[in-house]
C-alpha atoms as a PDB file:
ATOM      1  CA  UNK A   1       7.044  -1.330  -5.308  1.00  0.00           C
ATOM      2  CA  UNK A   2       4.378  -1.608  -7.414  1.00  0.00           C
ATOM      3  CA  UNK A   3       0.442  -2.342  -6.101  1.00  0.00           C
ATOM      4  CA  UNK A   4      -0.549  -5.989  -6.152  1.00  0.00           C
ATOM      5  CA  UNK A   5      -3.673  -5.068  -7.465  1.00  0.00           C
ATOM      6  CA  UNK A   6      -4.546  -3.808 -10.485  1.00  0.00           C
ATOM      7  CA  UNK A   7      -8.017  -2.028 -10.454  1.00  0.00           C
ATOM      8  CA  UNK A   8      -9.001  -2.628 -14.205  1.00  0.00           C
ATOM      9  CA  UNK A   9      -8.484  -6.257 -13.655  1.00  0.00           C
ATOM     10  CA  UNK A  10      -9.710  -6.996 -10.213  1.00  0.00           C
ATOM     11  CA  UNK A  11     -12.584  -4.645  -9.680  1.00  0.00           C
ATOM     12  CA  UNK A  12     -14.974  -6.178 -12.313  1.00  0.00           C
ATOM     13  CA  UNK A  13     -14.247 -10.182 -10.257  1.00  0.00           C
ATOM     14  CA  UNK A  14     -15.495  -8.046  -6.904  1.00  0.00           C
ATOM     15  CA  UNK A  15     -18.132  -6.427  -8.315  1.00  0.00           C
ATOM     16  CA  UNK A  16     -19.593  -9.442  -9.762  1.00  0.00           C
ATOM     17  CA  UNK A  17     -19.257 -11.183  -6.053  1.00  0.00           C
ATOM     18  CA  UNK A  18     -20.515  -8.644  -4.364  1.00  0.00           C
ATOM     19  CA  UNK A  19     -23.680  -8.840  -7.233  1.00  0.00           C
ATOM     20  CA  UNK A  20     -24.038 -12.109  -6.707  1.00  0.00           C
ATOM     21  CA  UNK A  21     -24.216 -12.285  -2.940  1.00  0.00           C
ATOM     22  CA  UNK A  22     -26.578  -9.521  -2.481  1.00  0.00           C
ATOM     23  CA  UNK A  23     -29.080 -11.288  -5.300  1.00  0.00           C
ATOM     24  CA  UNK A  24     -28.993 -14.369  -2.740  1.00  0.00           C
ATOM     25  CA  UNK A  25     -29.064 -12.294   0.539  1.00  0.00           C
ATOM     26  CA  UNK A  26     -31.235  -9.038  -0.435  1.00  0.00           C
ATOM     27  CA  UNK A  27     -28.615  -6.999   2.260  1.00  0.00           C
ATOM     28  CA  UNK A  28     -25.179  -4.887   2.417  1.00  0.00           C
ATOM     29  CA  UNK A  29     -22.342  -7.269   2.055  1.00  0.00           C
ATOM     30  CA  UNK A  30     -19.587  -7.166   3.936  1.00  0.00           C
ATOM     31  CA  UNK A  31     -15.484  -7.638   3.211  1.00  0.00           C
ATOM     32  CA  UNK A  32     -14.892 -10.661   4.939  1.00  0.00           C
ATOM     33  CA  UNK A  33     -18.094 -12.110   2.841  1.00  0.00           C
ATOM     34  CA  UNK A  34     -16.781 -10.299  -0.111  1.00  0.00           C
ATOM     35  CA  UNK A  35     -13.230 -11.675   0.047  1.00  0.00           C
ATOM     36  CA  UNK A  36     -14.536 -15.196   1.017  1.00  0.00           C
ATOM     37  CA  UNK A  37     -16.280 -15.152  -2.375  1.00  0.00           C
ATOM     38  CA  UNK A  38     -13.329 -13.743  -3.949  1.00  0.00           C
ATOM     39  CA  UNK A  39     -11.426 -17.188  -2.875  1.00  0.00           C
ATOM     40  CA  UNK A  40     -14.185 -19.226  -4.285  1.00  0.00           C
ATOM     41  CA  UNK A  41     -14.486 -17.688  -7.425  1.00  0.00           C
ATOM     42  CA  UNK A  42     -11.523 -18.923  -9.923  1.00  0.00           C
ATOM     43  CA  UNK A  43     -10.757 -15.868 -11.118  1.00  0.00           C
ATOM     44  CA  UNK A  44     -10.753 -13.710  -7.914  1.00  0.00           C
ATOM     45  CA  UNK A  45      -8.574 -16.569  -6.723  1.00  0.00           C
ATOM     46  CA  UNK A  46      -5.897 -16.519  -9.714  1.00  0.00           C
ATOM     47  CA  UNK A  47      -5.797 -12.955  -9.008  1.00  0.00           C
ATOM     48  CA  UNK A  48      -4.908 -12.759  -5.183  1.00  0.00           C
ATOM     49  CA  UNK A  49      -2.516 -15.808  -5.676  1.00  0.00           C
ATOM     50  CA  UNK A  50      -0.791 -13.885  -8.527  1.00  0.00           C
ATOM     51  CA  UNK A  51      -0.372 -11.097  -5.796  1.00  0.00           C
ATOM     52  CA  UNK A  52       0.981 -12.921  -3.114  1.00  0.00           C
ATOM     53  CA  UNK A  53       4.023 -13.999  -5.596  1.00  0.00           C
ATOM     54  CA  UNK A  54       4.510 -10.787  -6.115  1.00  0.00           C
ATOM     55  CA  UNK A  55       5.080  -9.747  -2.207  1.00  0.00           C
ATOM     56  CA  UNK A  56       8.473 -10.307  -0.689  1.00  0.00           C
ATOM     57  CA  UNK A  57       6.712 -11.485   2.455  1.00  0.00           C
ATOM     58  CA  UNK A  58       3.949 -13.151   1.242  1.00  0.00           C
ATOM     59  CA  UNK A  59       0.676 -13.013   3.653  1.00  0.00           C
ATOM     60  CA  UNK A  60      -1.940 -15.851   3.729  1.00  0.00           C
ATOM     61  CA  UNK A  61      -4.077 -15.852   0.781  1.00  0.00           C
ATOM     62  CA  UNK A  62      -6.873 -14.962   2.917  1.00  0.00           C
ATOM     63  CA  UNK A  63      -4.961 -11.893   4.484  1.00  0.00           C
ATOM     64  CA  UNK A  64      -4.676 -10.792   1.087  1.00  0.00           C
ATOM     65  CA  UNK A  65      -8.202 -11.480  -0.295  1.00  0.00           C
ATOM     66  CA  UNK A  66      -9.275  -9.300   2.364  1.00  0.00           C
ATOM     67  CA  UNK A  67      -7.160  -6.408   1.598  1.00  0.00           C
ATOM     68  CA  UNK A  68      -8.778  -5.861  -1.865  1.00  0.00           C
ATOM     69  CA  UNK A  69     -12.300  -4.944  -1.135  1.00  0.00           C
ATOM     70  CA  UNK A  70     -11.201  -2.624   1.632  1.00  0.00           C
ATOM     71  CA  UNK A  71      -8.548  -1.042  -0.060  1.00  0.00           C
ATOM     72  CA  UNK A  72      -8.966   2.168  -2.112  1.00  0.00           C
ATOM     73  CA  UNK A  73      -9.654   2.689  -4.378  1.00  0.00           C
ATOM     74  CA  UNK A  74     -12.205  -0.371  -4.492  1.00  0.00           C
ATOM     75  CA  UNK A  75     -14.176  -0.162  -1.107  1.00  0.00           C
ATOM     76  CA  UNK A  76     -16.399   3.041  -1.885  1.00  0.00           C
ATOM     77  CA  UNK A  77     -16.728   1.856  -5.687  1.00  0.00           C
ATOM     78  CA  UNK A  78     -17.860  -1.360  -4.520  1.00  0.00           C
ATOM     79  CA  UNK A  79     -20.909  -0.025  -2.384  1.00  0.00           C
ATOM     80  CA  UNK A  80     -22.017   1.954  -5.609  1.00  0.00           C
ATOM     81  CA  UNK A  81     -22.456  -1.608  -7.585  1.00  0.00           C
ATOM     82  CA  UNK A  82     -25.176  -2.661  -5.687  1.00  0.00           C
ATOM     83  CA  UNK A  83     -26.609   0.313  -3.972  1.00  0.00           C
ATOM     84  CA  UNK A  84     -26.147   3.366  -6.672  1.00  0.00           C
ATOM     85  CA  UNK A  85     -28.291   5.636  -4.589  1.00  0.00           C
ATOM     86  CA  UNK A  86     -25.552   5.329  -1.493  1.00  0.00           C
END
Protein backbone atom coordinates (compact mmCIF):
# COMPACT_ATOMS: atom_id res chain seq x y z
CA UNK A 1 0.00 0.00 0.00
CA UNK A 2 1.10 3.09 -0.93
CA UNK A 3 1.59 6.29 1.77
CA UNK A 4 -1.38 8.62 1.95
CA UNK A 5 0.83 11.35 1.98
CA UNK A 6 2.87 12.60 -0.41
CA UNK A 7 5.74 14.83 1.03
CA UNK A 8 6.26 17.17 -2.08
CA UNK A 9 2.65 18.01 -1.92
CA UNK A 10 1.76 18.19 1.69
CA UNK A 11 4.83 19.51 3.39
CA UNK A 12 4.79 23.05 1.82
CA UNK A 13 0.48 23.35 3.26
CA UNK A 14 2.23 22.42 6.92
CA UNK A 15 4.93 24.49 6.71
CA UNK A 16 2.97 27.43 5.81
CA UNK A 17 0.55 26.60 9.03
CA UNK A 18 3.00 26.08 11.17
CA UNK A 19 4.50 29.82 9.74
CA UNK A 20 1.54 31.26 10.22
CA UNK A 21 0.72 30.22 13.76
CA UNK A 22 4.01 30.95 15.21
CA UNK A 23 3.82 34.75 13.50
CA UNK A 24 0.49 35.05 15.69
CA UNK A 25 1.78 33.17 18.83
CA UNK A 26 5.72 34.03 18.91
CA UNK A 27 6.13 30.07 20.47
CA UNK A 28 6.80 26.24 19.38
CA UNK A 29 3.68 24.92 17.85
CA UNK A 30 2.43 21.90 18.53
CA UNK A 31 0.67 18.84 16.26
CA UNK A 32 -2.64 18.97 17.50
CA UNK A 33 -2.42 22.99 16.74
CA UNK A 34 -0.67 22.14 13.59
CA UNK A 35 -3.22 19.62 12.31
CA UNK A 36 -6.16 21.82 13.56
CA UNK A 37 -4.85 24.43 11.10
CA UNK A 38 -4.31 21.88 8.57
CA UNK A 39 -8.35 21.29 8.69
CA UNK A 40 -8.96 24.94 8.36
CA UNK A 41 -6.84 25.63 5.65
CA UNK A 42 -8.55 24.45 2.15
CA UNK A 43 -5.81 22.97 0.89
CA UNK A 44 -4.45 21.01 3.93
CA UNK A 45 -8.07 19.91 4.07
CA UNK A 46 -8.41 18.62 0.28
CA UNK A 47 -5.32 16.86 1.04
CA UNK A 48 -6.19 14.74 4.24
CA UNK A 49 -9.74 14.10 2.73
CA UNK A 50 -8.06 12.82 -0.48
CA UNK A 51 -6.18 10.41 1.99
CA UNK A 52 -8.84 9.10 3.87
CA UNK A 53 -10.44 7.78 0.36
CA UNK A 54 -7.58 6.24 -0.17
CA UNK A 55 -7.58 4.02 3.26
CA UNK A 56 -9.60 0.85 3.33
CA UNK A 57 -10.65 1.77 6.86
CA UNK A 58 -10.95 5.20 6.73
CA UNK A 59 -10.11 7.11 10.22
CA UNK A 60 -11.78 10.46 11.18
CA UNK A 61 -10.46 13.27 9.28
CA UNK A 62 -9.05 14.57 12.37
CA UNK A 63 -7.23 11.18 13.20
CA UNK A 64 -5.68 11.63 10.01
CA UNK A 65 -4.78 15.38 10.06
CA UNK A 66 -2.91 14.51 13.02
CA UNK A 67 -0.88 11.81 11.62
CA UNK A 68 0.86 14.13 9.08
CA UNK A 69 2.82 16.51 11.14
CA UNK A 70 4.02 13.70 13.37
CA UNK A 71 4.84 11.38 10.85
CA UNK A 72 8.32 11.13 9.26
CA UNK A 73 9.47 12.27 7.46
CA UNK A 74 7.61 15.71 8.21
CA UNK A 75 7.86 16.17 12.09
CA UNK A 76 11.73 17.03 12.37
CA UNK A 77 11.49 19.06 8.94
CA UNK A 78 8.73 20.93 10.31
CA UNK A 79 10.64 22.27 13.51
CA UNK A 80 13.46 23.50 11.05
CA UNK A 81 10.74 25.97 9.25
CA UNK A 82 10.39 28.07 12.00
CA UNK A 83 13.29 27.52 14.26
CA UNK A 84 16.43 26.80 11.72
CA UNK A 85 18.87 27.01 14.56
CA UNK A 86 17.02 23.76 16.35
Amino acid sequence: MEPSWKHADVFPIIARVIEQAYREHQRFITAQEIAARLLQDSEGRNLVEAAREQQQQPQSLERLASNAPSSRPFGPICVKVVSPNW
